[in-house]
Protein backbone atom coordinates (compact mmCIF):
# COMPACT_ATOMS: atom_id res chain seq x y z
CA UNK A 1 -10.91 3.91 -163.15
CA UNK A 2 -10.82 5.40 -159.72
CA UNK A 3 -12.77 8.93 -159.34
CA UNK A 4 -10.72 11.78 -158.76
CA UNK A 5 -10.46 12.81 -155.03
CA UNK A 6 -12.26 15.87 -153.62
CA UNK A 7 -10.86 19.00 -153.66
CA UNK A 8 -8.65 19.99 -150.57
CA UNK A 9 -10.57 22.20 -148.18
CA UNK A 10 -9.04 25.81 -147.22
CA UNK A 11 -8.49 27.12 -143.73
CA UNK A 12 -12.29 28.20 -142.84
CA UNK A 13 -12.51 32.45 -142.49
CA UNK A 14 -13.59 33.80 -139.42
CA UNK A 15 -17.61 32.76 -139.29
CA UNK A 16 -19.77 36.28 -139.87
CA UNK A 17 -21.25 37.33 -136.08
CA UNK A 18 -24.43 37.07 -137.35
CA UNK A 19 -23.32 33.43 -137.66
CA UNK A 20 -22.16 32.48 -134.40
CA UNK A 21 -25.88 32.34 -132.61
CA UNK A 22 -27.75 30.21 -135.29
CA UNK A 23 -24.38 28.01 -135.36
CA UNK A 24 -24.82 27.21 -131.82
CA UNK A 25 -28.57 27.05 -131.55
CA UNK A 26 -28.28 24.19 -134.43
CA UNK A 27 -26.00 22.32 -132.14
CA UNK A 28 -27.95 23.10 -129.05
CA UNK A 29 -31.08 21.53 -130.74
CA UNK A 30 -28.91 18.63 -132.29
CA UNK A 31 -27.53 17.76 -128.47
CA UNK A 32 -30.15 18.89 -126.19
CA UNK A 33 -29.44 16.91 -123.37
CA UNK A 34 -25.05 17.35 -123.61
CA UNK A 35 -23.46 16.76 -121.06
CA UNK A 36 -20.34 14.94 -120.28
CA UNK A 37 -19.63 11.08 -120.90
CA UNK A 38 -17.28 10.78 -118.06
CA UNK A 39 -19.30 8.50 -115.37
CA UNK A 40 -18.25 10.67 -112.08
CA UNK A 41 -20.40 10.60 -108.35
CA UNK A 42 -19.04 13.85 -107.24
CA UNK A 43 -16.09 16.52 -107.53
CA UNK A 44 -13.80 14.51 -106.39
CA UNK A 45 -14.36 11.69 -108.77
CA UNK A 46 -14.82 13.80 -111.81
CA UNK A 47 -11.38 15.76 -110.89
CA UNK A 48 -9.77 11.84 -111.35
CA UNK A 49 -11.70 10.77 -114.34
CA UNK A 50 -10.56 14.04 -116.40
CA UNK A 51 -7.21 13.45 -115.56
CA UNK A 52 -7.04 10.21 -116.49
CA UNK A 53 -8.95 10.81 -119.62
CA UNK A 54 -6.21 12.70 -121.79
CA UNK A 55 -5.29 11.18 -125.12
CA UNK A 56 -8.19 8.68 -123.96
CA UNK A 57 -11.64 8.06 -124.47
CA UNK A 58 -14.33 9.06 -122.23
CA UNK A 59 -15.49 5.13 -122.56
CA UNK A 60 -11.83 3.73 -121.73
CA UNK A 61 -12.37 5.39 -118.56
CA UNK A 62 -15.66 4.34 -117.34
CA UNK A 63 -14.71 1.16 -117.98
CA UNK A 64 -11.53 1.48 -115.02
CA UNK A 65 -12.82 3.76 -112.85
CA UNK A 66 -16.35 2.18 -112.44
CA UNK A 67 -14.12 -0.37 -110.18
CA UNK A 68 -12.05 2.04 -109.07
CA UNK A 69 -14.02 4.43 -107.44
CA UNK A 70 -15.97 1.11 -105.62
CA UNK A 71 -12.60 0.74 -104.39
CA UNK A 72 -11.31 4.28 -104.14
CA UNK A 73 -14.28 6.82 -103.75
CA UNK A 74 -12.06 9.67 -101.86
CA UNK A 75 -8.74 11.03 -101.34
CA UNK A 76 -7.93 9.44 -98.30
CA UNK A 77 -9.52 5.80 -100.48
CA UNK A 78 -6.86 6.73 -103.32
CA UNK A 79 -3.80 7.82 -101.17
CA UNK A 80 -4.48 4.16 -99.25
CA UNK A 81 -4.31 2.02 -102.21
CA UNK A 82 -0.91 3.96 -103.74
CA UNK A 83 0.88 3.78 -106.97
CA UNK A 84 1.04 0.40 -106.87
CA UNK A 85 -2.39 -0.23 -106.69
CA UNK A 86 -4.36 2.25 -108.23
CA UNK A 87 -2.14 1.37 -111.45
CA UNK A 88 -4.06 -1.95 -111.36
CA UNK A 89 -7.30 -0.61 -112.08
CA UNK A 90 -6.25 1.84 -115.33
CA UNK A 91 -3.54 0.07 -116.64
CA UNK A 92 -5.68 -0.17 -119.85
CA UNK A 93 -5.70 3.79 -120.39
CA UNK A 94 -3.10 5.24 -122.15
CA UNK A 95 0.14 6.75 -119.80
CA UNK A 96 -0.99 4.79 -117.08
CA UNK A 97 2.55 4.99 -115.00
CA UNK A 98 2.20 9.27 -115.43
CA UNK A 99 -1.38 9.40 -114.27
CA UNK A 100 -1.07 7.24 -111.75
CA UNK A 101 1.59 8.98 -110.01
CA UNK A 102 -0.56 12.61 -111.07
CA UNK A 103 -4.12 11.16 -109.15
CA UNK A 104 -2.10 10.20 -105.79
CA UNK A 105 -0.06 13.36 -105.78
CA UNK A 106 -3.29 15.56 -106.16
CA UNK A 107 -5.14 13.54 -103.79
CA UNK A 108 -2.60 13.57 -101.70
CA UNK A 109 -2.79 17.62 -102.11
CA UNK A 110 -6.41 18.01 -101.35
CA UNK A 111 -5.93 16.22 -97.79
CA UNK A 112 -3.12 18.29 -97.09
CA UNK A 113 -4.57 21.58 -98.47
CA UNK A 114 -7.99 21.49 -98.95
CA UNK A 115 -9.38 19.21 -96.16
CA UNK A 116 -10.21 16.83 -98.80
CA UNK A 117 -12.16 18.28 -100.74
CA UNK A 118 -11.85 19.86 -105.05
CA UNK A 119 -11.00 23.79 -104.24
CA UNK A 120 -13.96 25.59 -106.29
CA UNK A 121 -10.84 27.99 -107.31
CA UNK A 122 -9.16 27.96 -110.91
CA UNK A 123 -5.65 28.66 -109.17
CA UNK A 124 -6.15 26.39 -106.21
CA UNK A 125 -7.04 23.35 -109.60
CA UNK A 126 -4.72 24.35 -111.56
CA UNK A 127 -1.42 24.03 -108.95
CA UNK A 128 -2.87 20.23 -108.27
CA UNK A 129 -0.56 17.32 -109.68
CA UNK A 130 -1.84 16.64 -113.37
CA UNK A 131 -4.09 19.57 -113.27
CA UNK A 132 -3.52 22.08 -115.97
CA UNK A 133 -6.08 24.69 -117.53
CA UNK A 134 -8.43 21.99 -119.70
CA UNK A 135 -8.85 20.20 -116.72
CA UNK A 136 -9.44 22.73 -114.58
CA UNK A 137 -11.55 24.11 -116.74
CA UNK A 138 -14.05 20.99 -117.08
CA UNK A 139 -14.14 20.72 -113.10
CA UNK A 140 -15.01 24.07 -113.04
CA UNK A 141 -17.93 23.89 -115.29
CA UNK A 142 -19.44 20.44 -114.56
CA UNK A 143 -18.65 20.73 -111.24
CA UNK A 144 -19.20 24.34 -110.29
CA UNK A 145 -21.47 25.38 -112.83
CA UNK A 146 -18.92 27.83 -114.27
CA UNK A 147 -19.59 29.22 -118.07
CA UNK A 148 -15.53 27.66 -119.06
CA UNK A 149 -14.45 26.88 -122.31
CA UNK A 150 -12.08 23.19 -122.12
CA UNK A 151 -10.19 23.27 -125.09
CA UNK A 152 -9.45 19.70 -126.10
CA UNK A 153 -8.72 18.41 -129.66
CA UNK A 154 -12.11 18.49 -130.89
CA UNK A 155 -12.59 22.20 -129.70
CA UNK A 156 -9.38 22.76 -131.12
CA UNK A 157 -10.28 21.50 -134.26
CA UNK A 158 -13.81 23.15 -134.84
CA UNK A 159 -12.86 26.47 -133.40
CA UNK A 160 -10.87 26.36 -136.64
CA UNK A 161 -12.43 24.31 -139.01
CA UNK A 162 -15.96 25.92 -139.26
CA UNK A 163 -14.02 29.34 -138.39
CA UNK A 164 -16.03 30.16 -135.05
CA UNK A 165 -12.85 30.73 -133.31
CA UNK A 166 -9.31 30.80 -135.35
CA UNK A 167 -6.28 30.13 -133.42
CA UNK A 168 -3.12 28.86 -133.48
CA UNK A 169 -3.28 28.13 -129.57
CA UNK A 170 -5.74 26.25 -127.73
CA UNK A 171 -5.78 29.35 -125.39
CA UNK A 172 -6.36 31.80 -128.32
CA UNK A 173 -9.47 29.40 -129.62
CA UNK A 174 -10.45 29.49 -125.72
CA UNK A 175 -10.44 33.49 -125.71
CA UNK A 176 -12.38 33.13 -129.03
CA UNK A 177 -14.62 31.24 -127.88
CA UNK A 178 -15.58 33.03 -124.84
CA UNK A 179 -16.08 36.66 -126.87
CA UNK A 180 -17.74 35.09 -129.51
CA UNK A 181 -20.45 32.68 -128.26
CA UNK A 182 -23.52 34.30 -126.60
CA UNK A 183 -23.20 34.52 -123.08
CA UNK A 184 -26.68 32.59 -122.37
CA UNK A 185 -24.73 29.94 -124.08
CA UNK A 186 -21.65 29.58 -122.48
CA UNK A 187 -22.71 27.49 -119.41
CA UNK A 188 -23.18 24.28 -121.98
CA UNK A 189 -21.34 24.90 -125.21
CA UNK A 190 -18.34 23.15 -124.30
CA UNK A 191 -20.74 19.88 -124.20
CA UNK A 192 -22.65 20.62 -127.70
CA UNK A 193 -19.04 21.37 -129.24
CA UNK A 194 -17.24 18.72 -128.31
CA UNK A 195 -20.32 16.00 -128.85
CA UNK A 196 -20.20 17.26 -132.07
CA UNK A 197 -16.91 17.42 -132.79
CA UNK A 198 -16.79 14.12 -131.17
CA UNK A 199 -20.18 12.24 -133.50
CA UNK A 200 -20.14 14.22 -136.55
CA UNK A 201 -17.51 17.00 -137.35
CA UNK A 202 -15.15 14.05 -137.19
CA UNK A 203 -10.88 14.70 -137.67
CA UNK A 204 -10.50 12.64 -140.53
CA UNK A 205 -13.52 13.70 -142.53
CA UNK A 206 -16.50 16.13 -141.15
CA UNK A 207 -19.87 14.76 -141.82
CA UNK A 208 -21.09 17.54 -143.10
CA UNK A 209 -24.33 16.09 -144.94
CA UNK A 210 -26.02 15.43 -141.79
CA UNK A 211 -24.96 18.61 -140.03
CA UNK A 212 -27.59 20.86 -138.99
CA UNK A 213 -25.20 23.71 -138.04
CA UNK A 214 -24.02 23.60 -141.80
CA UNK A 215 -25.46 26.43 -143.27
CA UNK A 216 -23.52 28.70 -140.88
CA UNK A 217 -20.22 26.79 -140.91
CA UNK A 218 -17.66 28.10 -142.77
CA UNK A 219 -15.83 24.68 -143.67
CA UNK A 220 -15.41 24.34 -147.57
CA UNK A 221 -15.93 22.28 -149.57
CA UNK A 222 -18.42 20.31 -147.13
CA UNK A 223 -18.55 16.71 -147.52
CA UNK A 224 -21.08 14.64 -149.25
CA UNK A 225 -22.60 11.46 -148.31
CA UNK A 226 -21.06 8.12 -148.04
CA UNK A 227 -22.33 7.49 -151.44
CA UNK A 228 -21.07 10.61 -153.61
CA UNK A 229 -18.12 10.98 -151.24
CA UNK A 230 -14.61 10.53 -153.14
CA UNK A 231 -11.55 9.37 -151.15
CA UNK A 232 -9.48 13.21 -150.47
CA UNK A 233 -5.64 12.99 -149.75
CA UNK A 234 -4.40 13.62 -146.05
CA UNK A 235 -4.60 17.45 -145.73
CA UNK A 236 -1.38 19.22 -145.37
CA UNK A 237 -0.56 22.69 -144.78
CA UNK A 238 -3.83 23.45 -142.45
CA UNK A 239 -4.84 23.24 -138.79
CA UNK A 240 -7.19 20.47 -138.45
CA UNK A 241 -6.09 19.34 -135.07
CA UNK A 242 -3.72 18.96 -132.13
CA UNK A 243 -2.84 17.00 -129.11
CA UNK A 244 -4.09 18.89 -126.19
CA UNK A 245 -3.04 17.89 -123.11
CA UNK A 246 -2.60 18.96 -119.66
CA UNK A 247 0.69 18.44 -117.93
């Protein structure tokens, strides 16, 4: 006879403040070196490889753009090869034909504007083809050094799951986010967050039995190991997660 599933999990409450600091410390010493997996060699090429990295994994596109940026390391590089061309080397990412046209329009931009170069300038980023706030957001911090907040799925996702930072928006988990996580953390939280969104507080099931950050998360019921875990229906009714994506 088949066991009976877990319970179903309720919307986490807003984590205590006295929380939020040991919550992030326990993912700071879980990912001590974070940083992101996008293989970039400057501004320029990071700018690309977050665009083309929506509804994508970070290893999908390392695998294209390791050719592509032999082939295309600037503007100028990218505008030269085209539509045409450029679509050769990512045609294996999903929305190809979209980002395509998105990295030769900005690149085309930054010649024409910025003298080739990624404007160090949220509004400057964010009027870029295929540049919205997420993106500009992880250019600004890996790039620039900037303590911003990307809100992708997994952000998304834990902001509400362990309760650090409810919100039905990915701009009202961002604002969360921001007031809630210790500024002498800001600079690298978006890396420890979304490593371990990414590795361990998975979207189907959170792996809660090897989480260090646990004891301050305010997910319920957490999950067991593989060996006491019990198959739990699809939750319904409950943010768990959403497709974030810049236009």
């Amino acid at each position: 006879m088949a066991e009976p599933p877990l319970p179903k999990s309720k919307p986490a409450a807003r984590m205590p403040a006295r929380n939020v600091r040991p919550f992030m410390q326990a993912l700071h010493e879980h990912w001590p070196d974070a940083r992101t997996e996008l293989v970039y060699k400057d501004p320029y090429t990071l700018l690309v490889s977050v665009v083309l990295s929506a509804q994508t994994t970070d290893a999908a596109v390392n695998r294209a753009t390791g050719p592509l940026f032999t082939a295309a390391p600037t503007p100028v590089a990218m505008v030269a090869l085209g539509e045409a061309g450029l679509s050769g080397y990512i045609k294996s990412i999903g929305l190809w034909q979209a980002k395509a046209r998105a990295v030769i329009g900005l690149s085309e931009r930054l010649i024409a504007e910025h003298g080739g170069e990624v404007p160090h300038d949220r509004e400057a980023l964010e009027a870029l083809p295929g540049v919205g706030r997420k993106t500009a957001n992880v250019v600004l911090n890996v790039a620039f050094g900037e303590a911003t907040i990307a809100v992708d799925t997994h952000l998304f996702r834990l902001g509400n799951r362990t309760g650090l930072a409810p919100g039905t928006t990915p701009r009202a988990v961002e604002d969360g986010l921001l007031k809630r996580i210790p500024k002498d953390m800001l600079l690298l939280a978006h890396h420890w967050l979304i490593l371990h969104g990414r590795y361990i507080c998975k979207a189907r099931t959170p792996e809660c039995w090897r989480c260090n950050a646990a004891p301050w998360c305010g997910f319920q019921p957490k999950t067991p190991p593989h060996s006491e875990k019990r198959p739990s229906p699809k939750p319904r009714g409950r943010i768990t997660a959403t497709e974030i994506e810049d236009p």
